[in-house]
C-alpha atoms as a PDB file:
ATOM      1  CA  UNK A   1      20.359   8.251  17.843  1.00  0.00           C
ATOM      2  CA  UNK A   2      16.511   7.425  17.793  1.00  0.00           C
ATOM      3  CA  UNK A   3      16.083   9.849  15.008  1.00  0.00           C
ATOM      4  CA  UNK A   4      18.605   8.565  12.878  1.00  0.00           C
ATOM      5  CA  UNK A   5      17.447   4.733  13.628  1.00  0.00           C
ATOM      6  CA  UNK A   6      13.778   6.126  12.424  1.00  0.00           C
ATOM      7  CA  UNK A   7      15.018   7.813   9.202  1.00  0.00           C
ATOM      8  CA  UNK A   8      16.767   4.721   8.619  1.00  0.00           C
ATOM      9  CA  UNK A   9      13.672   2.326   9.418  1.00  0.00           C
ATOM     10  CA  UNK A  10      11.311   4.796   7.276  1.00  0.00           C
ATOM     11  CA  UNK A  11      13.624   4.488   4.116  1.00  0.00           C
ATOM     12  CA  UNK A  12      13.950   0.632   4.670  1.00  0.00           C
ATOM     13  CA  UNK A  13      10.374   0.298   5.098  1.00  0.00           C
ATOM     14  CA  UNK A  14       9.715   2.285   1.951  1.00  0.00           C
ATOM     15  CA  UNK A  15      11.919   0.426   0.130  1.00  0.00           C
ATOM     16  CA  UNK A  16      10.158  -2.584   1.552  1.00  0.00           C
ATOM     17  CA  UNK A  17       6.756  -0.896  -0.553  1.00  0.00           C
ATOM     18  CA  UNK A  18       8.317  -0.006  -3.278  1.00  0.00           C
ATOM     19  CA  UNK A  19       9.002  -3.800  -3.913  1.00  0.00           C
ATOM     20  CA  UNK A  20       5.503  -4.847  -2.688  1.00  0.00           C
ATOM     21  CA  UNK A  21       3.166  -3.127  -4.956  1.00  0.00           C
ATOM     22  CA  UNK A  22       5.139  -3.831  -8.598  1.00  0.00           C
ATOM     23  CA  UNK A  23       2.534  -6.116  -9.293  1.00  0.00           C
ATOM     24  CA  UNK A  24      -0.301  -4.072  -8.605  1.00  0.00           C
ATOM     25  CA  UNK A  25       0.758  -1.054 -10.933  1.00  0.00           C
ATOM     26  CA  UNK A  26       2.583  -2.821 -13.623  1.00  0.00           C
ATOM     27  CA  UNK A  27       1.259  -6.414 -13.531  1.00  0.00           C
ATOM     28  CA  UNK A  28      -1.483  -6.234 -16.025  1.00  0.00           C
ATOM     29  CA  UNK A  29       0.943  -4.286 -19.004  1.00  0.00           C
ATOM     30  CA  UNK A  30       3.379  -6.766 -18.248  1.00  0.00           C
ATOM     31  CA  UNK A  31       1.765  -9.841 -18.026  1.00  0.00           C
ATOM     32  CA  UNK A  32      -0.073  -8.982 -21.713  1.00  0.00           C
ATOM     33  CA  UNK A  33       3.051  -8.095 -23.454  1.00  0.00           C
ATOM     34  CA  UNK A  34       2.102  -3.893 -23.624  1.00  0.00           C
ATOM     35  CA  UNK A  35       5.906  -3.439 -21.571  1.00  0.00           C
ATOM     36  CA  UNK A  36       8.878  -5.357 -21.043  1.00  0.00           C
ATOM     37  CA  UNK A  37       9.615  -6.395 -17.125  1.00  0.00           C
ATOM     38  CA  UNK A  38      12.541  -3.769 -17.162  1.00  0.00           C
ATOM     39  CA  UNK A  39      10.496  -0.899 -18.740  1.00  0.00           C
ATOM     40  CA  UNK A  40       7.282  -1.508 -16.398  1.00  0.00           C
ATOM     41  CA  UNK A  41       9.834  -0.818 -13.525  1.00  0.00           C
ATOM     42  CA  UNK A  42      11.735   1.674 -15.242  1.00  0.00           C
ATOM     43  CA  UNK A  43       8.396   3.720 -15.935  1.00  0.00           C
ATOM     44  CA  UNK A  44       7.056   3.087 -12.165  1.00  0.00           C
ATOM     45  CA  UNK A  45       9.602   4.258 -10.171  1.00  0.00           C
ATOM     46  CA  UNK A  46      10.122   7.567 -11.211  1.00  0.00           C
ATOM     47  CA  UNK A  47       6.174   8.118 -10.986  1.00  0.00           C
ATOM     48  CA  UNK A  48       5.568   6.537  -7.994  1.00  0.00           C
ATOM     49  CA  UNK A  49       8.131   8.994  -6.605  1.00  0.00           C
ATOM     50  CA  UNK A  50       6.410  12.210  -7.673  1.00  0.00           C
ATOM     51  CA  UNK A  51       3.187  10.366  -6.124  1.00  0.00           C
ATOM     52  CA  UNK A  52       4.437  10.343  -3.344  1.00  0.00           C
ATOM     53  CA  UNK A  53       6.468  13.746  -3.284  1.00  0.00           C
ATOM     54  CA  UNK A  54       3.567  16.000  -4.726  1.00  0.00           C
ATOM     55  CA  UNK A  55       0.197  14.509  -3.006  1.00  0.00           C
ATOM     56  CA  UNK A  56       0.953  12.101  -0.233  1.00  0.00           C
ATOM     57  CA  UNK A  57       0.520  15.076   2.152  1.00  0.00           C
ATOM     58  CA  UNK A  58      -2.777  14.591   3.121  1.00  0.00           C
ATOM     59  CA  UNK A  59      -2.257  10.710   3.954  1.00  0.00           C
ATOM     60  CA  UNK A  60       0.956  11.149   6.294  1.00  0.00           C
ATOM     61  CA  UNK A  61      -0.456  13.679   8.064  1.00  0.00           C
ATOM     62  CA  UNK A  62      -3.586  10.732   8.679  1.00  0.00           C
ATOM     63  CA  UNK A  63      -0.707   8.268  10.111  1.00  0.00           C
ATOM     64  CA  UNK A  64       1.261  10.600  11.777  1.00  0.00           C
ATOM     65  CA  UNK A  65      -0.967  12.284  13.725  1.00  0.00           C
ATOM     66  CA  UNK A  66      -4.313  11.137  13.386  1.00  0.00           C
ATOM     67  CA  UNK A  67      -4.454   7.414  14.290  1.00  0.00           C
ATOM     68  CA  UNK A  68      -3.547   7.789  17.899  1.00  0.00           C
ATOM     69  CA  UNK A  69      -4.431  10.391  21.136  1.00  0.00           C
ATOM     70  CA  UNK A  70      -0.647  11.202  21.828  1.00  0.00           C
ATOM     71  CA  UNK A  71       2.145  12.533  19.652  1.00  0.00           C
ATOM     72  CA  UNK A  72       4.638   9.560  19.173  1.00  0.00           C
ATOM     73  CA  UNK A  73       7.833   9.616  19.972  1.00  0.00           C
ATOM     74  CA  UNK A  74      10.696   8.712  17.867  1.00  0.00           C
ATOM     75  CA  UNK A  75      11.309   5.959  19.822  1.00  0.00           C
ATOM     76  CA  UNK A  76       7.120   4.886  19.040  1.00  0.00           C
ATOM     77  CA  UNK A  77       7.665   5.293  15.656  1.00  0.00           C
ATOM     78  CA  UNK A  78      10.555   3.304  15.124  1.00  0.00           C
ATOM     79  CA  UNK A  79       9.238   0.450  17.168  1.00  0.00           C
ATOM     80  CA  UNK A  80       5.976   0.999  14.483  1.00  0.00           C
ATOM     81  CA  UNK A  81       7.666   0.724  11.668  1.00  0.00           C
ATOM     82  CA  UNK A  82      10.015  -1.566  12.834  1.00  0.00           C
ATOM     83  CA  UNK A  83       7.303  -4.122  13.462  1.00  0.00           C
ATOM     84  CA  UNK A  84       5.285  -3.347  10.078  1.00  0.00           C
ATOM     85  CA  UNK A  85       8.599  -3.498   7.634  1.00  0.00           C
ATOM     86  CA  UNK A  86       9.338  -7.023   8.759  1.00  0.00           C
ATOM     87  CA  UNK A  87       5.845  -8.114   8.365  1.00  0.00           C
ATOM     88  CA  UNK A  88       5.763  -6.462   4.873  1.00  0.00           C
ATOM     89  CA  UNK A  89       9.044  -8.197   4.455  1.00  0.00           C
ATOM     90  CA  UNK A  90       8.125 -11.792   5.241  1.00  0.00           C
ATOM     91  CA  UNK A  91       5.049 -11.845   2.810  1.00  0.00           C
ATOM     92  CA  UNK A  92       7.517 -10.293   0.092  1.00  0.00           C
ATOM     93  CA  UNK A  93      10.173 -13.091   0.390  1.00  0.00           C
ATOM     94  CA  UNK A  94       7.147 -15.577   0.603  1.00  0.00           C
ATOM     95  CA  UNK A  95       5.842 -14.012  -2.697  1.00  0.00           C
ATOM     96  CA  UNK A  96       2.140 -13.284  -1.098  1.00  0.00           C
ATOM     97  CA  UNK A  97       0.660  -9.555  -1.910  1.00  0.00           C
ATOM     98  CA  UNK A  98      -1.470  -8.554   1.523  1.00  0.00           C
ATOM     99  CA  UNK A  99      -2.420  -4.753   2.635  1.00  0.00           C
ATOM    100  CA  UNK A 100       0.922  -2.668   4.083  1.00  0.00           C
ATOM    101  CA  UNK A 101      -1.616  -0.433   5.097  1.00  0.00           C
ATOM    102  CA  UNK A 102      -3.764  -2.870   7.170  1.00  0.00           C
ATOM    103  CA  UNK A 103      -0.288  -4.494   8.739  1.00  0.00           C
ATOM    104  CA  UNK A 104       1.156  -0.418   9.804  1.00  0.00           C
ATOM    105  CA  UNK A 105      -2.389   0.552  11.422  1.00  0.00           C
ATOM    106  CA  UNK A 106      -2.334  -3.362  13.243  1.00  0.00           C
ATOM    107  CA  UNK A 107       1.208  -1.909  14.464  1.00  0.00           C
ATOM    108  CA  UNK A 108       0.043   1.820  15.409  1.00  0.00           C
ATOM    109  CA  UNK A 109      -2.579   0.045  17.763  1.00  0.00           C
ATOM    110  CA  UNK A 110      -0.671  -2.424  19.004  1.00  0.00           C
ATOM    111  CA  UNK A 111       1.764  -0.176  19.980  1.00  0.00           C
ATOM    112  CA  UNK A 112      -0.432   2.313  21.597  1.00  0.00           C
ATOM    113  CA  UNK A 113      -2.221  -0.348  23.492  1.00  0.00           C
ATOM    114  CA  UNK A 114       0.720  -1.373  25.316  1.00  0.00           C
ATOM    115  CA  UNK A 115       1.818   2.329  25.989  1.00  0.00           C
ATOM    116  CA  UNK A 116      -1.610   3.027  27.633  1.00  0.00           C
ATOM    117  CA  UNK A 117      -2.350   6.019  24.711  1.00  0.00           C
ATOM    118  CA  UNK A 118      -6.326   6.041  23.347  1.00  0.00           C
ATOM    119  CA  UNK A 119      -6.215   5.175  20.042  1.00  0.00           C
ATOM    120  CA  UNK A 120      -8.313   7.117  17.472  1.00  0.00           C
ATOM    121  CA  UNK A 121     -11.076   4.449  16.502  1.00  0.00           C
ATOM    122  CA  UNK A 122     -13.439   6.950  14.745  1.00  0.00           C
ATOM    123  CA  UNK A 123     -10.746   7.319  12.195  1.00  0.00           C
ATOM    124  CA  UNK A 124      -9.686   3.798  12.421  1.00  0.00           C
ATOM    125  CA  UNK A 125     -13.434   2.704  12.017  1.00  0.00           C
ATOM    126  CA  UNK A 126     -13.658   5.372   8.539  1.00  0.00           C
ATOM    127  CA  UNK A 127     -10.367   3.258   7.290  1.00  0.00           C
ATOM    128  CA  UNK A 128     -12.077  -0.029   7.993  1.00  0.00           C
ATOM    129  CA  UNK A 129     -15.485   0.905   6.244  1.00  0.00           C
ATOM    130  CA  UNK A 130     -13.066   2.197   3.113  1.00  0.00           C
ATOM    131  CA  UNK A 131     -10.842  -1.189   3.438  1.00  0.00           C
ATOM    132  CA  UNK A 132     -14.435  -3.235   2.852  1.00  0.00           C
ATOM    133  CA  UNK A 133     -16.073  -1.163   0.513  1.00  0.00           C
ATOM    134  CA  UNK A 134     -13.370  -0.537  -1.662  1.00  0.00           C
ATOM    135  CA  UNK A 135     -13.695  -4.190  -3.368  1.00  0.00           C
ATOM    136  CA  UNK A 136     -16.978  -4.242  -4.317  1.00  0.00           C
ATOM    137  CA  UNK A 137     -17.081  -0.754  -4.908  1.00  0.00           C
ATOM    138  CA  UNK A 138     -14.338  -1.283  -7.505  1.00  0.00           C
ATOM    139  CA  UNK A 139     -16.246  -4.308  -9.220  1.00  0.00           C
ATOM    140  CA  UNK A 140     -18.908  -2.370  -9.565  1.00  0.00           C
ATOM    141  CA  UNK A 141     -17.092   0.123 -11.413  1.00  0.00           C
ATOM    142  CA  UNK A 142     -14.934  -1.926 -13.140  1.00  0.00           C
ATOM    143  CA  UNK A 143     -18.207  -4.077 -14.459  1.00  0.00           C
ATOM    144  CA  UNK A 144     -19.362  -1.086 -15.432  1.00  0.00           C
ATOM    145  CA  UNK A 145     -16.152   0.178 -17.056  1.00  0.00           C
ATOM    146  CA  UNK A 146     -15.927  -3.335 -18.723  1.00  0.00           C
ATOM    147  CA  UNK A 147     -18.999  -3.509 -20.509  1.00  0.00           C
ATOM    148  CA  UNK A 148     -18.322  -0.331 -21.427  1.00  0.00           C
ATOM    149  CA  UNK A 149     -14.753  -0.098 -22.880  1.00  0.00           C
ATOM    150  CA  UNK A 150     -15.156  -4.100 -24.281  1.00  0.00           C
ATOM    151  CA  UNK A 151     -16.750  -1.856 -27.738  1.00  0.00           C
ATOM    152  CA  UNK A 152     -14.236   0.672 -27.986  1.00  0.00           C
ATOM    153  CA  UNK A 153     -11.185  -0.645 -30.764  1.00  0.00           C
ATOM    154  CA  UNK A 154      -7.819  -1.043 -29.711  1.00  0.00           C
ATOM    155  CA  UNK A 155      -8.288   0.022 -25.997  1.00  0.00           C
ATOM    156  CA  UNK A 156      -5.032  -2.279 -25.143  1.00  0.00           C
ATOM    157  CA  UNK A 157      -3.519   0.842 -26.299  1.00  0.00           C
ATOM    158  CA  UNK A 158      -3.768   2.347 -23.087  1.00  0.00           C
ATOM    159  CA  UNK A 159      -2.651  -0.307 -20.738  1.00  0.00           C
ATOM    160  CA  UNK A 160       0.658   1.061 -20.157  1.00  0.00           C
ATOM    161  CA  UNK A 161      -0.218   4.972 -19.939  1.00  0.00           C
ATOM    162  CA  UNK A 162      -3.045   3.150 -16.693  1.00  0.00           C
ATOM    163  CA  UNK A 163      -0.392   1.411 -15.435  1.00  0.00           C
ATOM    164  CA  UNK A 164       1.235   4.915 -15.034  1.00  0.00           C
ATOM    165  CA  UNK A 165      -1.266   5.911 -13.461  1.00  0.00           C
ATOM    166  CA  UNK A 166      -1.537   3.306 -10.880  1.00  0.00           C
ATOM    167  CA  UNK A 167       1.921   4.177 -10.101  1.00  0.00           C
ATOM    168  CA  UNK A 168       1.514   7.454  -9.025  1.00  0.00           C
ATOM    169  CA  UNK A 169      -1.634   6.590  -6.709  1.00  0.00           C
ATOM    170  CA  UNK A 170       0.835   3.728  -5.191  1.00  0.00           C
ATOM    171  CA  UNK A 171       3.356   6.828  -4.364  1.00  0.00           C
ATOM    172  CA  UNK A 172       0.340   8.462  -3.186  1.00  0.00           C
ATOM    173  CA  UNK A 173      -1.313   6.475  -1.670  1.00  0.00           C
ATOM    174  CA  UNK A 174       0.858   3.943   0.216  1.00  0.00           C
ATOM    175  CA  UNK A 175       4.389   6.341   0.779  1.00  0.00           C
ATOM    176  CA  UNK A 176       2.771   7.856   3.925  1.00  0.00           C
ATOM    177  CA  UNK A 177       3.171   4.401   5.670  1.00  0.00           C
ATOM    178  CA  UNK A 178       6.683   4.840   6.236  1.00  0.00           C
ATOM    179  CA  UNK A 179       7.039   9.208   5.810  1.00  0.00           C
ATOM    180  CA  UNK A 180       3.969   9.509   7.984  1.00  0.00           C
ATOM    181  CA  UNK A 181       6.135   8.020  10.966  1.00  0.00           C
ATOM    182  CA  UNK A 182       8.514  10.647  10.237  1.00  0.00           C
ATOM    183  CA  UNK A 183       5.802  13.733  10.295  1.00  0.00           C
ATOM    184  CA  UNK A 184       3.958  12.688  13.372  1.00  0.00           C
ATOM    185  CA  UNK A 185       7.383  13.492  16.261  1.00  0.00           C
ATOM    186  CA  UNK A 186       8.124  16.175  13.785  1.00  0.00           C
ATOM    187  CA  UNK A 187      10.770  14.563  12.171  1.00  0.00           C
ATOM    188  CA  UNK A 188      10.314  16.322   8.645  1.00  0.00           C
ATOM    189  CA  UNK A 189       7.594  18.279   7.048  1.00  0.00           C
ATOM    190  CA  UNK A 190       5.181  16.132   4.987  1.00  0.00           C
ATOM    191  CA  UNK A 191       6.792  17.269   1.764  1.00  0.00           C
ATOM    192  CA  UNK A 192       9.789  16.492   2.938  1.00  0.00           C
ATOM    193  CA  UNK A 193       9.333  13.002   4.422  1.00  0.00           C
ATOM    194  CA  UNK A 194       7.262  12.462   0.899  1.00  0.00           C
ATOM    195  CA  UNK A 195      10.317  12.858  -1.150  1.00  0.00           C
ATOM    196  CA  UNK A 196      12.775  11.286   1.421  1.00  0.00           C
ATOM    197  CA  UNK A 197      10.711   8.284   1.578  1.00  0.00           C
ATOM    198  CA  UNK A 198       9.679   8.416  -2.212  1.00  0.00           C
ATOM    199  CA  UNK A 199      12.955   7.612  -3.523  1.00  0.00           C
ATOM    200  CA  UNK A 200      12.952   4.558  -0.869  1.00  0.00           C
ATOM    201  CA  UNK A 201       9.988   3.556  -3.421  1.00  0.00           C
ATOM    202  CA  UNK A 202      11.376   4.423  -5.833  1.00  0.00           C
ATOM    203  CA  UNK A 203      14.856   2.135  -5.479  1.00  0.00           C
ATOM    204  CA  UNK A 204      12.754  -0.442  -3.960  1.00  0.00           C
ATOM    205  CA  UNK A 205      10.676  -0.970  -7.582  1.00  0.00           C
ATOM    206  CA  UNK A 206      14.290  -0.809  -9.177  1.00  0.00           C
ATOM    207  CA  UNK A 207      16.162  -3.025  -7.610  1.00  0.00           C
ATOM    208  CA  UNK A 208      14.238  -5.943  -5.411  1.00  0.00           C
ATOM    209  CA  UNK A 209      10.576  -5.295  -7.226  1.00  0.00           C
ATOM    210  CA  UNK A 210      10.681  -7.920  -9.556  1.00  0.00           C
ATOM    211  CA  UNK A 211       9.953 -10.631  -7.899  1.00  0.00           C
ATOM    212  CA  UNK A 212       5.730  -9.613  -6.572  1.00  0.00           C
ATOM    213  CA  UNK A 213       5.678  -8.046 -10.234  1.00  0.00           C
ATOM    214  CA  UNK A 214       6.055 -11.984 -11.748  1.00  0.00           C
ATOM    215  CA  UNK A 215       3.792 -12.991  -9.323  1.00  0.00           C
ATOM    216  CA  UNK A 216       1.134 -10.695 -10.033  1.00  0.00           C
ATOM    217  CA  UNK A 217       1.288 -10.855 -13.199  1.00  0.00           C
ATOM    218  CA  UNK A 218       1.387 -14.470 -13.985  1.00  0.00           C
ATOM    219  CA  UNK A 219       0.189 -16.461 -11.146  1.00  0.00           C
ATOM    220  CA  UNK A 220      -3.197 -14.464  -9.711  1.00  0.00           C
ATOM    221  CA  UNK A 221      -4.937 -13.287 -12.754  1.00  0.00           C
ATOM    222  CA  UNK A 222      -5.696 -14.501 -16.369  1.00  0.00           C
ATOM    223  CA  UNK A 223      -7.048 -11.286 -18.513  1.00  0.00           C
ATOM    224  CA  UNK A 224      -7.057  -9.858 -21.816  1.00  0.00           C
ATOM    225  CA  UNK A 225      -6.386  -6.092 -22.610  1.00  0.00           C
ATOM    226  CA  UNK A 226     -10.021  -4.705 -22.048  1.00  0.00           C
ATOM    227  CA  UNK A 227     -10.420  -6.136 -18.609  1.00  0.00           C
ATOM    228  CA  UNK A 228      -6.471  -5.657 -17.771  1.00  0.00           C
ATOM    229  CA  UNK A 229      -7.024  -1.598 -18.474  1.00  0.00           C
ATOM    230  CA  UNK A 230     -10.522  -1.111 -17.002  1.00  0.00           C
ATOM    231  CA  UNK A 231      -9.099  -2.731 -13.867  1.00  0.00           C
ATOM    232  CA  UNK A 232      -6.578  -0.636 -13.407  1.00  0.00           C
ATOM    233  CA  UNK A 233      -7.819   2.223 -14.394  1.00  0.00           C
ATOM    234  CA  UNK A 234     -10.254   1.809 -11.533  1.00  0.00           C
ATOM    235  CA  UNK A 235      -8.101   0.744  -9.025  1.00  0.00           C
ATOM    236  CA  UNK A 236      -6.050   4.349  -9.691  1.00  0.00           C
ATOM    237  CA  UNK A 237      -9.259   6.286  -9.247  1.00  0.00           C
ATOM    238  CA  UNK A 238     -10.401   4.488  -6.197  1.00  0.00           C
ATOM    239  CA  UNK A 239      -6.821   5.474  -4.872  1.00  0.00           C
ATOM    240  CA  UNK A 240      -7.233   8.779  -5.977  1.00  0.00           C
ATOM    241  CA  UNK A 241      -9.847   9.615  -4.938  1.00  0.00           C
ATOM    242  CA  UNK A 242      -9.449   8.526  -0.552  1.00  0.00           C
ATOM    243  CA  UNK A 243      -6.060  10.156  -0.932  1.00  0.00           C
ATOM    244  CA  UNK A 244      -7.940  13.304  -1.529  1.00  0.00           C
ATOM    245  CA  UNK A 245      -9.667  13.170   1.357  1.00  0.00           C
ATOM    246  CA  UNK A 246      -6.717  12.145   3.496  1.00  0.00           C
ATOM    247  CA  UNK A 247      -7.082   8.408   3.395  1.00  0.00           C
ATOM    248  CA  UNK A 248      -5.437   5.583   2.446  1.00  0.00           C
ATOM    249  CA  UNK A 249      -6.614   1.758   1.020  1.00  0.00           C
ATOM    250  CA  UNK A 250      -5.267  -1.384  -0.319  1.00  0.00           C
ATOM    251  CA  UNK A 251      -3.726  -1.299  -4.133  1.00  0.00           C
ATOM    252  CA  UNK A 252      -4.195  -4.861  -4.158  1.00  0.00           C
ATOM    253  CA  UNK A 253      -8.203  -5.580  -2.750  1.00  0.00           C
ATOM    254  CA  UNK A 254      -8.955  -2.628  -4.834  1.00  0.00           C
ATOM    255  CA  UNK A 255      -6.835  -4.615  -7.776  1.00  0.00           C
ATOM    256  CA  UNK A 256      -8.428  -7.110  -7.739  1.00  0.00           C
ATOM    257  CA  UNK A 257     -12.234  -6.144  -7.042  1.00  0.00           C
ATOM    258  CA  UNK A 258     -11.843  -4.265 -10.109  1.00  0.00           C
ATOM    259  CA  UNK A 259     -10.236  -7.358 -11.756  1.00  0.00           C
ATOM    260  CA  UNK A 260     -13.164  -9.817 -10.462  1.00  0.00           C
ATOM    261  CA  UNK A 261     -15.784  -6.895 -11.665  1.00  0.00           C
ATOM    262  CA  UNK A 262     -14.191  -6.194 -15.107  1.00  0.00           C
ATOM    263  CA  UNK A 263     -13.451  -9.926 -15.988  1.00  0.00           C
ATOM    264  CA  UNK A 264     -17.239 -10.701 -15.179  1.00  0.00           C
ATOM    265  CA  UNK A 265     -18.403  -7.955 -17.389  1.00  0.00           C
ATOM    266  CA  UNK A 266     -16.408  -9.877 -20.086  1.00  0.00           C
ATOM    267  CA  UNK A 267     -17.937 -13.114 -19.496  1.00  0.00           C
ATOM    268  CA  UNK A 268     -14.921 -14.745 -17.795  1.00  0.00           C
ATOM    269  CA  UNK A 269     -13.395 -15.266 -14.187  1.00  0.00           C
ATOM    270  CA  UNK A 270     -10.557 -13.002 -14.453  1.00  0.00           C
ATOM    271  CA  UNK A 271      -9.343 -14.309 -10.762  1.00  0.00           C
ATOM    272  CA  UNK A 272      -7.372 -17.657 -10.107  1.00  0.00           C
ATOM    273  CA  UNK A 273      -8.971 -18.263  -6.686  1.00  0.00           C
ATOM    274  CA  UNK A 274      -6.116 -20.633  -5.942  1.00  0.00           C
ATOM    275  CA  UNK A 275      -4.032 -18.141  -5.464  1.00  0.00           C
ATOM    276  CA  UNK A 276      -6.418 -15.264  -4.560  1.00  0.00           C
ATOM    277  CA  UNK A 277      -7.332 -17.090  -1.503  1.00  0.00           C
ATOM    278  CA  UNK A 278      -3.483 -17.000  -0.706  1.00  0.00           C
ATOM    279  CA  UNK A 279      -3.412 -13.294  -0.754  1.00  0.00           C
ATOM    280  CA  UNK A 280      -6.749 -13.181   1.074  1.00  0.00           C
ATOM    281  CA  UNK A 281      -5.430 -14.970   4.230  1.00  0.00           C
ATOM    282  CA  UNK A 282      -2.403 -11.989   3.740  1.00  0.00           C
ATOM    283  CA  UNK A 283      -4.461  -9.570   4.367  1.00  0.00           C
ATOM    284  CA  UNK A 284      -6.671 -11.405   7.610  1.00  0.00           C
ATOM    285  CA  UNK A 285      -3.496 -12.853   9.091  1.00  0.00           C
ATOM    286  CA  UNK A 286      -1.172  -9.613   8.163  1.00  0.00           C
ATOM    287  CA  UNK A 287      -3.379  -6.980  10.716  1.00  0.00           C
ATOM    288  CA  UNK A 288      -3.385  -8.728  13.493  1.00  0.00           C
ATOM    289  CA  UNK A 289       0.089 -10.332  13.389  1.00  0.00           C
ATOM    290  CA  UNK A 290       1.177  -6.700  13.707  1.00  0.00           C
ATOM    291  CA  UNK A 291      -0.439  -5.785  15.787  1.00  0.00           C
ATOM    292  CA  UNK A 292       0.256  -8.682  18.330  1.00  0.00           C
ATOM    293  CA  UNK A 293       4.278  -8.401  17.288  1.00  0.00           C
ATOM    294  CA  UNK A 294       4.175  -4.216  18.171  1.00  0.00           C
ATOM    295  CA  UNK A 295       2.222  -5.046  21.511  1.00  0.00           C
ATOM    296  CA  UNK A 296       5.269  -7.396  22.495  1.00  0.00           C
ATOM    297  CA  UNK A 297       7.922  -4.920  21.297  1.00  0.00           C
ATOM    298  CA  UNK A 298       6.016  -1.699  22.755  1.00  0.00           C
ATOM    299  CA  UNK A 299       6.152  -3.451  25.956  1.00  0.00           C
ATOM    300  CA  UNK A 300       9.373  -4.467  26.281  1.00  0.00           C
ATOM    301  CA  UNK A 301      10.544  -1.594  25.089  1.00  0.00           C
ATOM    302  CA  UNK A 302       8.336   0.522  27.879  1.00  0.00           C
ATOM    303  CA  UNK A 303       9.812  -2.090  30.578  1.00  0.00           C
ATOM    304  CA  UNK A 304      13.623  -0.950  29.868  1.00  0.00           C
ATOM    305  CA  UNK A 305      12.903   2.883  28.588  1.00  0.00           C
ATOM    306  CA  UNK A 306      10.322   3.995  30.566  1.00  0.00           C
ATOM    307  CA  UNK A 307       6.414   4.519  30.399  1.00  0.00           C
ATOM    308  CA  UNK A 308       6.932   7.436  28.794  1.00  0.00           C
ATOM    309  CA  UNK A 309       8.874   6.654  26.119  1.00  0.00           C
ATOM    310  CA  UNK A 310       6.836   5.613  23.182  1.00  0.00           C
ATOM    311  CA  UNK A 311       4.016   8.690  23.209  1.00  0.00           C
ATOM    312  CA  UNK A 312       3.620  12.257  25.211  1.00  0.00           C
END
């Protein structure tokens, strides 16, 4: 029964990303006319898929099994996940992008605090240092990348083909959130969980995804085709390249560094900080409120199940 309520929890939650991160992989070729609404989605899903099929490996083995001294149960993980899809899902029905990856290690913790397991803090501390250097690290580049690409002809061209892009890292990068709570109690093999969980993403672009892709792309940002494609062309590599090393950052801070980086390299404020201060009190409020939400759960749950039931 546990297992079953996890698989089911891991595909919802998936889902739940899927519908979250439209925005930051499409938003830009949308938003300046290089794709129709239906054809950014259309072109996402299947990509972010193979993302997260072909080289999310790395990254669920980091969640499942890395973040914490014990080996989870199923009945951990599903209280996990539990408490990180409905956080997810309350800043997607309130239209506000924040860090899925932030609010599932606030839940990990939480969760381990109140089930007396040591929690990993080197590797949570090596997460943090990439969750506040990835911003400026991504302005930098995408300044760079701007002042670079603003002399090279028609480079609107390849908006949609670094939009693809994007969409793959998201796979990548962010699948392992929900498949990783399926690898750590041995659920499924990475690969596995990957694809399993994938095509969670996958629907969750198709079907509910629309609504954070609209926001994104006309609400946060004001850009024209050179800033749009260094931006998110740097965002992808960022992603790339700390899901190589087993990793995992925000699509959106690194989004919108690059954004904020590119745009000033272009002699204009690419940002509406109206609204980015919106998503920026997402991603301080959406850690913590995890965490304090899987603390309550974790402990009720311990007080009916047993001590031992969340970790061994």
């Amino acid at each position: 029964m546990a297992t079953a309520v996890l698989v089911a929890l891991a595909f919802a939650f998936a889902w739940s990303i899927g519908s979250h991160y439209t925005g930051a992989c499409m938003g830009m070729p949308y938003a300046l006319g290089a794709i129709s609404a239906r054809g950014a989605l259309l072109l996402m899903a299947p990509l972010a898929l193979l993302g997260a099929w072909l080289a999310s490996g790395k990254v669920a083995t980091t969640v499942g099994r890395k973040l914490i001294d014990a080996t989870p149960t199923r009945l951990g993980e599903a209280v996990v996940i539990a408490v990180a899809f409905g956080v997810t899902a309350i800043y997607n029905r309130i239209r506000i992008p924040t860090s899925t990856i932030q609010i599932l290690v606030g839940s990990v913790v939480g969760a381990a605090v109140a089930s007396s397991v040591g929690v990993h803090w080197h590797t949570i501390g090596t997460l943090a240092l990439i969750w506040v250097a990835a911003p400026p690290v991504a302005a930098v580049i995408g300044f760079l990348g701007g002042r670079t690409l603003g002399a090279v002809k028609r480079v609107g061209a390849g908006l949609v083909l670094v939009g693809c892009l994007a969409s793959f890292a998201m796979g990548a990068n962010d699948v392992a959130l929900a498949s990783g709570a399926l690898v750590g109690p041995n659920v499924l093999s990475a690969r596995e969980a990957g694809l399993l969980c994938g095509v969670g993403i996958a629907l969750g672009v198709l079907i509910t995804g629309r609504g954070l892709l609209d926001r994104v792309a006309f609400d946060i940002v004001a850009v024209d085709r050179v800033t749009a494609t260094t931006a998110q062309l740097v965002q992808a590599v960022v992603i790339l390249v700390a899901v190589s090393f087993g990793y995992f950052t925000s699509m959106n801070q690194a989004l919108v560094g690059a954004m904020a980086g590119a745009g000033s390299a272009r002699g204009r404020n690419a940002v509406n900080t109206r609204n980015l201060l919106g998503i920026v009190r997402g991603w301080v409020t959406g850690p913590p409120t995890a965490f304090l939400l899987a603390l309550l759960a974790a402990l009720a749950v311990r007080a009916i199940a047993g001590a031992d039931s969340l970790a061994r």
